[in-house]
Protein backbone atom coordinates (compact mmCIF):
# COMPACT_ATOMS: atom_id res chain seq x y z
CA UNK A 1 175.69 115.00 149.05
CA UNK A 2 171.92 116.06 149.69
CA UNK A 3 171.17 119.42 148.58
CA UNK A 4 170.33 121.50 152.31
CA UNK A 5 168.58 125.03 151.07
CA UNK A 6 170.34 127.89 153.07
CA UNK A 7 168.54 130.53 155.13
CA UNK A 8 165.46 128.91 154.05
CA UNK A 9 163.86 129.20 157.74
CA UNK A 10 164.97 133.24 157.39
CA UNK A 11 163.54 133.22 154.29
CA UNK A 12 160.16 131.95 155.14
CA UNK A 13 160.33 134.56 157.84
CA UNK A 14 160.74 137.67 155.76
CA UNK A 15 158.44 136.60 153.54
CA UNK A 16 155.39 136.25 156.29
CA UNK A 17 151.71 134.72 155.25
CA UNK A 18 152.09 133.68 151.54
CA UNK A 19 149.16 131.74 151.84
CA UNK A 20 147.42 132.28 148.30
CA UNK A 21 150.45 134.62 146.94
CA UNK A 22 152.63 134.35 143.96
CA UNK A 23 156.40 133.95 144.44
CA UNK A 24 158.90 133.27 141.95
CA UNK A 25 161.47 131.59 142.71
CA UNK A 26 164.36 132.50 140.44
CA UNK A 27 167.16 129.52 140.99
CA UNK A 28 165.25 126.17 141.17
CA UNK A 29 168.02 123.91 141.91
CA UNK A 30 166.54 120.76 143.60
CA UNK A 31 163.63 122.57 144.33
CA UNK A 32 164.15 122.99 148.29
CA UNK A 33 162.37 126.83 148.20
CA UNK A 34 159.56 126.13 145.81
CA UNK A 35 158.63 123.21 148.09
CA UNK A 36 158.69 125.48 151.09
CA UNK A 37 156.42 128.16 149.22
CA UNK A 38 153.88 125.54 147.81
CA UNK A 39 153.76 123.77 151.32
CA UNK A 40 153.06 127.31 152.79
CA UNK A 41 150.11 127.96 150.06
CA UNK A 42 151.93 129.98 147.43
CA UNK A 43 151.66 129.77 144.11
CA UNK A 44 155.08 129.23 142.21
CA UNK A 45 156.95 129.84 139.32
CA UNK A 46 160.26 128.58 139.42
CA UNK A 47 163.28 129.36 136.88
CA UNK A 48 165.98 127.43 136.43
CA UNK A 49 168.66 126.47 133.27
CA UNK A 50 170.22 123.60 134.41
CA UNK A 51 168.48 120.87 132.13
CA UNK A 52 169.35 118.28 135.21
CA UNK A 53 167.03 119.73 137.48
CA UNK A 54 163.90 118.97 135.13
CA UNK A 55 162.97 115.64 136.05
CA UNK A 56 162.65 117.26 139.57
CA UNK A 57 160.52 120.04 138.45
CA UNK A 58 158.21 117.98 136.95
CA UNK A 59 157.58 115.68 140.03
CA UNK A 60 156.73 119.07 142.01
CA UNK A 61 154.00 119.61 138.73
CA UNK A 62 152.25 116.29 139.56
CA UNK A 63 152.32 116.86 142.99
CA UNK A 64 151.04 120.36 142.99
CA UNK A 65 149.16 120.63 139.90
CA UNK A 66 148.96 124.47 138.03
CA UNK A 67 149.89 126.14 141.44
CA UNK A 68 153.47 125.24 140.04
CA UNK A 69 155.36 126.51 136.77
CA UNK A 70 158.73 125.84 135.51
CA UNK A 71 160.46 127.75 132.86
CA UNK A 72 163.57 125.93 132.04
CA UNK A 73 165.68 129.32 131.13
CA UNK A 74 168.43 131.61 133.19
CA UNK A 75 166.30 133.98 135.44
CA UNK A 76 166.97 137.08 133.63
CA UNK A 77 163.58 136.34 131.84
CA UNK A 78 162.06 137.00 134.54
CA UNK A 79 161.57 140.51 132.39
CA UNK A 80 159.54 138.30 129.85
CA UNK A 81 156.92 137.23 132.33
CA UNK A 82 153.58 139.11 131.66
CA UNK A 83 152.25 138.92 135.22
CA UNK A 84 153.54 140.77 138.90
CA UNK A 85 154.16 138.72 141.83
CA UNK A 86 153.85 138.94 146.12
CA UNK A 87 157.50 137.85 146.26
CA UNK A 88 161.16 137.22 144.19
CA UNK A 89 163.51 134.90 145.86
CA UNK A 90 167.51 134.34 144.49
CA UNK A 91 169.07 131.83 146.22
CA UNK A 92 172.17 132.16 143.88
CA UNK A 93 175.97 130.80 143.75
CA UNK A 94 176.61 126.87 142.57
CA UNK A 95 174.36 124.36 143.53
CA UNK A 96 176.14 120.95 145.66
CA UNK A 97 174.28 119.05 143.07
CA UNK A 98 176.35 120.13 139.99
CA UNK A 99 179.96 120.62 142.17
CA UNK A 100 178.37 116.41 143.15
CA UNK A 101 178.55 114.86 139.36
CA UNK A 102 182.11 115.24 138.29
CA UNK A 103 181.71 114.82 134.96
CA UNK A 104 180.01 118.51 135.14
CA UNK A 105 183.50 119.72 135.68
CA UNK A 106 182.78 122.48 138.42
CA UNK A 107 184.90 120.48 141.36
CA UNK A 108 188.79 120.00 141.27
CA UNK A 109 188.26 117.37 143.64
CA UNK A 110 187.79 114.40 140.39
CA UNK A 111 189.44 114.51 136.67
CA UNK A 112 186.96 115.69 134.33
CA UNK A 113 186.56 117.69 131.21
CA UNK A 114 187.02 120.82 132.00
CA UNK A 115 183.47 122.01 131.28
CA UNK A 116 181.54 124.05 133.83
CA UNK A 117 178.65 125.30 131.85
CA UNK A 118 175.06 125.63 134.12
CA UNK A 119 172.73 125.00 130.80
CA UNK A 120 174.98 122.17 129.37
CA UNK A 121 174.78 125.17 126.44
CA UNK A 122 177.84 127.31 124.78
CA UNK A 123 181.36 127.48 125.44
CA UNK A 124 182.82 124.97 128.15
CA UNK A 125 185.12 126.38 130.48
CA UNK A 126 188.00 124.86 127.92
CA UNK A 127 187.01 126.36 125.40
CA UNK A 128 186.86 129.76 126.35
CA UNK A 129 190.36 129.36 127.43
CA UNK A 130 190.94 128.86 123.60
CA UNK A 131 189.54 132.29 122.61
CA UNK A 132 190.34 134.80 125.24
CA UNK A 133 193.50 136.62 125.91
CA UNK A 134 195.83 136.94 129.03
CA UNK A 135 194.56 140.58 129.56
CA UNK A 136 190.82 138.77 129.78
CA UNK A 137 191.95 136.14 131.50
CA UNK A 138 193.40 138.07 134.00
CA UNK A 139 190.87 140.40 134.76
CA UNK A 140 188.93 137.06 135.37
CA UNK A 141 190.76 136.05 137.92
CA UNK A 142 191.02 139.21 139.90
CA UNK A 143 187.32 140.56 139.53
CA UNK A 144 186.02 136.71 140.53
CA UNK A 145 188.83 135.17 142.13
CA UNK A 146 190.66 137.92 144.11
CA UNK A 147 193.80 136.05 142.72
CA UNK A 148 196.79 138.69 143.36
CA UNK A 149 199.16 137.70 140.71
CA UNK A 150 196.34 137.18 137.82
CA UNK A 151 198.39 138.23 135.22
CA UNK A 152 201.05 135.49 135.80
CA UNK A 153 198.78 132.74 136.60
CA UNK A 154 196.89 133.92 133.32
CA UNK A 155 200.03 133.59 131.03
CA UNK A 156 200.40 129.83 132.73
CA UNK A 157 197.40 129.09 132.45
CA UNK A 158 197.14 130.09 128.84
CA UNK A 159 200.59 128.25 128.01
CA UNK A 160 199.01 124.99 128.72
CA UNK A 161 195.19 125.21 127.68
CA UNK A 162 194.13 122.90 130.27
CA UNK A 163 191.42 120.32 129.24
CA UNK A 164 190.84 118.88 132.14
CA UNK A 165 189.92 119.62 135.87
CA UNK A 166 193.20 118.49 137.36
CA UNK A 167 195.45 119.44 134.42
CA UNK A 168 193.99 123.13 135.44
CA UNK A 169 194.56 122.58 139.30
CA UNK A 170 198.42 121.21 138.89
CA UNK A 171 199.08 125.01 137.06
CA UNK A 172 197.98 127.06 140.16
CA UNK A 173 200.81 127.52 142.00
CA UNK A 174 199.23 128.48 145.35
CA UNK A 175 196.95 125.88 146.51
CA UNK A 176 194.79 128.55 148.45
CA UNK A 177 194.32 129.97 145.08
CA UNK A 178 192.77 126.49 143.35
CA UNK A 179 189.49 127.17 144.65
CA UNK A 180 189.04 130.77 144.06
CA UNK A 181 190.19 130.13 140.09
CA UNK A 182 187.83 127.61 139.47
CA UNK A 183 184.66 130.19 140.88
CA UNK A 184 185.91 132.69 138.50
CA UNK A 185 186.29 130.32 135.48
CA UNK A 186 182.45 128.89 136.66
CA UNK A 187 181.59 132.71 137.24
CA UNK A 188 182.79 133.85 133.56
CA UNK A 189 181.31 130.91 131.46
CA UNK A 190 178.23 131.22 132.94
CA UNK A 191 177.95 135.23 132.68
CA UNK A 192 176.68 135.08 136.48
CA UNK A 193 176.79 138.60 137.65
CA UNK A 194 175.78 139.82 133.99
CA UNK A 195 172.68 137.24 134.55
CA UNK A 196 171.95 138.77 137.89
CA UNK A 197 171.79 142.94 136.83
CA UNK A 198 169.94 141.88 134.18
CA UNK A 199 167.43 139.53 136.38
CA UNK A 200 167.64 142.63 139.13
CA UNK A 201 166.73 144.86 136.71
CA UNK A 202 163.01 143.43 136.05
CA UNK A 203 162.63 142.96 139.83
CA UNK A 204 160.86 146.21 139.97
CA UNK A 205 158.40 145.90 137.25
CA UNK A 206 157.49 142.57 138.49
CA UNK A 207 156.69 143.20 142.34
CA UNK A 208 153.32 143.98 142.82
CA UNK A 209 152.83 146.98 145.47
CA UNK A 210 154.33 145.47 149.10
CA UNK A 211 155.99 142.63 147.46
CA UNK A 212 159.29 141.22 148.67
CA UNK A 213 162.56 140.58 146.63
CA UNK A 214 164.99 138.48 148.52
CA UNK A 215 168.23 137.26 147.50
CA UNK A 216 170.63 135.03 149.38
CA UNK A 217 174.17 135.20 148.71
CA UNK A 218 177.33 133.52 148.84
CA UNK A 219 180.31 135.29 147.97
CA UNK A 220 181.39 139.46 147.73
CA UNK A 221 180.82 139.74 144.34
CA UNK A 222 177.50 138.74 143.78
CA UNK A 223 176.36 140.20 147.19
CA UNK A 224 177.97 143.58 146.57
CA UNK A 225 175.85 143.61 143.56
CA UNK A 226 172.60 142.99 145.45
CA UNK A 227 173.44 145.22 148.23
CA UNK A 228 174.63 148.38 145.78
CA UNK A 229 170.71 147.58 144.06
CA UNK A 230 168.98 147.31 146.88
CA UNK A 231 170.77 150.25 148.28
CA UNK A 232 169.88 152.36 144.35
CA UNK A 233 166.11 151.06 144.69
CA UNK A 234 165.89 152.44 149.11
CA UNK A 235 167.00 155.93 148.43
CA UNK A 236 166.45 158.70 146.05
CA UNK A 237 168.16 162.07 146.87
CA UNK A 238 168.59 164.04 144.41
CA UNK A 239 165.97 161.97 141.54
CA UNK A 240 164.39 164.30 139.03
CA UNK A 241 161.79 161.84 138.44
CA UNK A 242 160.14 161.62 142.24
CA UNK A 243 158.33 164.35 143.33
CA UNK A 244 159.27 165.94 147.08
CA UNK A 245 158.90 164.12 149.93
CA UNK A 246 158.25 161.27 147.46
CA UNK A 247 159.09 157.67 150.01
CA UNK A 248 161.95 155.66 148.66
CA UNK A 249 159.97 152.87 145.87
CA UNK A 250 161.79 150.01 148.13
CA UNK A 251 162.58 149.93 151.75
CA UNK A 252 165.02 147.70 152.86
CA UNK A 253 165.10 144.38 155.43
CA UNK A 254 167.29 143.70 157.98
CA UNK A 255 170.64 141.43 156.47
CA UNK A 256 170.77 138.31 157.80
CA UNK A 257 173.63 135.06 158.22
CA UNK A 258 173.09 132.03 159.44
CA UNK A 259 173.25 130.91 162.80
CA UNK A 260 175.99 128.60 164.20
CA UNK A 261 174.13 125.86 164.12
CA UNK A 262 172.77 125.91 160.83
CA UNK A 263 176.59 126.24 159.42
CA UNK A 264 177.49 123.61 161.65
CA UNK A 265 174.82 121.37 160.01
CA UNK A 266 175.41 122.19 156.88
CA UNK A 267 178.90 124.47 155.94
CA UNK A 268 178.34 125.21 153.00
CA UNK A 269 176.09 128.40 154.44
CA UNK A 270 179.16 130.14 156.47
CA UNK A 271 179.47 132.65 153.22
CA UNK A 272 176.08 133.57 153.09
CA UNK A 273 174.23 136.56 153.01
CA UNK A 274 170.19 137.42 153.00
CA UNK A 275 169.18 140.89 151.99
CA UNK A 276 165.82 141.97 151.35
CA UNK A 277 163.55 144.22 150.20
CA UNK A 278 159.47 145.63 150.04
CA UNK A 279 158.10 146.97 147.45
CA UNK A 280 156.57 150.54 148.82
CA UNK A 281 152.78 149.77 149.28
């Protein structure tokens, strides 16, 4: 399946002229965004720790010389960059590329290993099955997964020690439930939402004054974390540290979801979510 980037034309909205700015762009993937920002005139620096997506980094460095850089690492080192930037884009959640190569072990649509890991680093997804309990397991599944009888799925799931994609899948006894386990397994071995407050965290020393953060979304728990941030960073009642009358340091962009016709043309966007927003100038 080709990779489609999702709310990129919203994106490249919000963002306005970046002609001659600096974006980073915090989830590579198959480099659909950084394209769009180096075809508009920015200058990029793109993070990404999937090792799968370097071959495609490194075409976009021939092609666009140093006005492209690509640090192979999880975007919560965005804190280690020395410079500020115009603009910080997440485009988070899985990429179609790594649910596409079975062997990965994301997809319970092929037998695989059941692996999951982003960086091809750490723990697979079976072996942190090994190690945690049924309490952790549990609150897994219901903090990612929404699964409503966690704790019994957990003690199944933990009887068996599934290896492999399918011998997982054939222990969930609800099939509405398959696809919601596996995104809190991915979720969990990857440390996704810790990866995210930590990457959020540095937005704010790394916007320059009227720069943008914007982060696209695709399921509650990630996007409840942007929203409550954005929502921290666009008011301050009540903060010791601002003086009266003091403007919020962020305001915030108008949400946006895609249109019917982009979902039609490419469904995996009907979950997702843009929020936004500037940098007080």
């Amino acid at each position: 399946m080709k990779h489609i980037p999702v709310l990129l034309d919203a994106v490249m909205a919000a963002m306005g002229d970046i002609r001659g700015r600096s974006v980073v762009d915090c989830t590579f993937g198959a480099g659909g965004y950084s394209r769009a920002f180096l075809d508009a005139g920015a200058n990029v620096v793109a993070f990404d720790r999937d090792p799968n997506v370097i071959a495609d980094a490194e075409n976009l460095c021939k092609e666009y010389g140093n006005r492209f850089r690509f640090i192979p690492e999880t975007f919560s080192h965005l804190g280690d960059l020395d410079e500020s930037f115009d603009a910080i884009v997440f485009d988070l959640g899985i990429s179609s590329m790594q649910i596409d190569i079975p062997e990965r072990g994301f997809s319970f649509r092929a037998d695989a290993p059941l692996d999951m890991r982003m960086s091809g680093t750490g723990l697979t997804a079976a072996e942190m099955l090994q190690k945690i309990s049924a309490n952790e397991l549990t609150r897994i599944l219901r903090e990612y997964g929404d699964i409503k009888k966690a704790n019994v799925l957990a003690r199944a799931i933990l009887g068996k020690m599934p290896k492999t994609t399918f011998e997982l899948r054939d222990l969930i006894f609800n099939p509405r439930d398959v696809a919601p386990v596996f995104q809190a397994l991915r979720i969990a071995v990857n440390d996704e939402m810790g990866e995210l407050e930590r990457a959020l965290a540095n937005v704010p020393s790394r916007l320059k004054s009227c720069g943008k953060c914007i982060c696209v979304t695709f399921h509650s728990i990630e996007d409840r974390i942007v929203k409550n941030t954005f929502r921290d960073w666009t008011t301050t009642p009540g903060d010791p540290h601002l003086p009266n009358n003091r403007p919020a340091p962020f305001i915030q962009m108008r949400a946006t979801v895609p249109s019917a016709d982009e979902i039609s043309a490419n469904p995996r966007a009907r979950s997702a979510h843009m929020r936004g927003v500037i940098k007080s100038c």
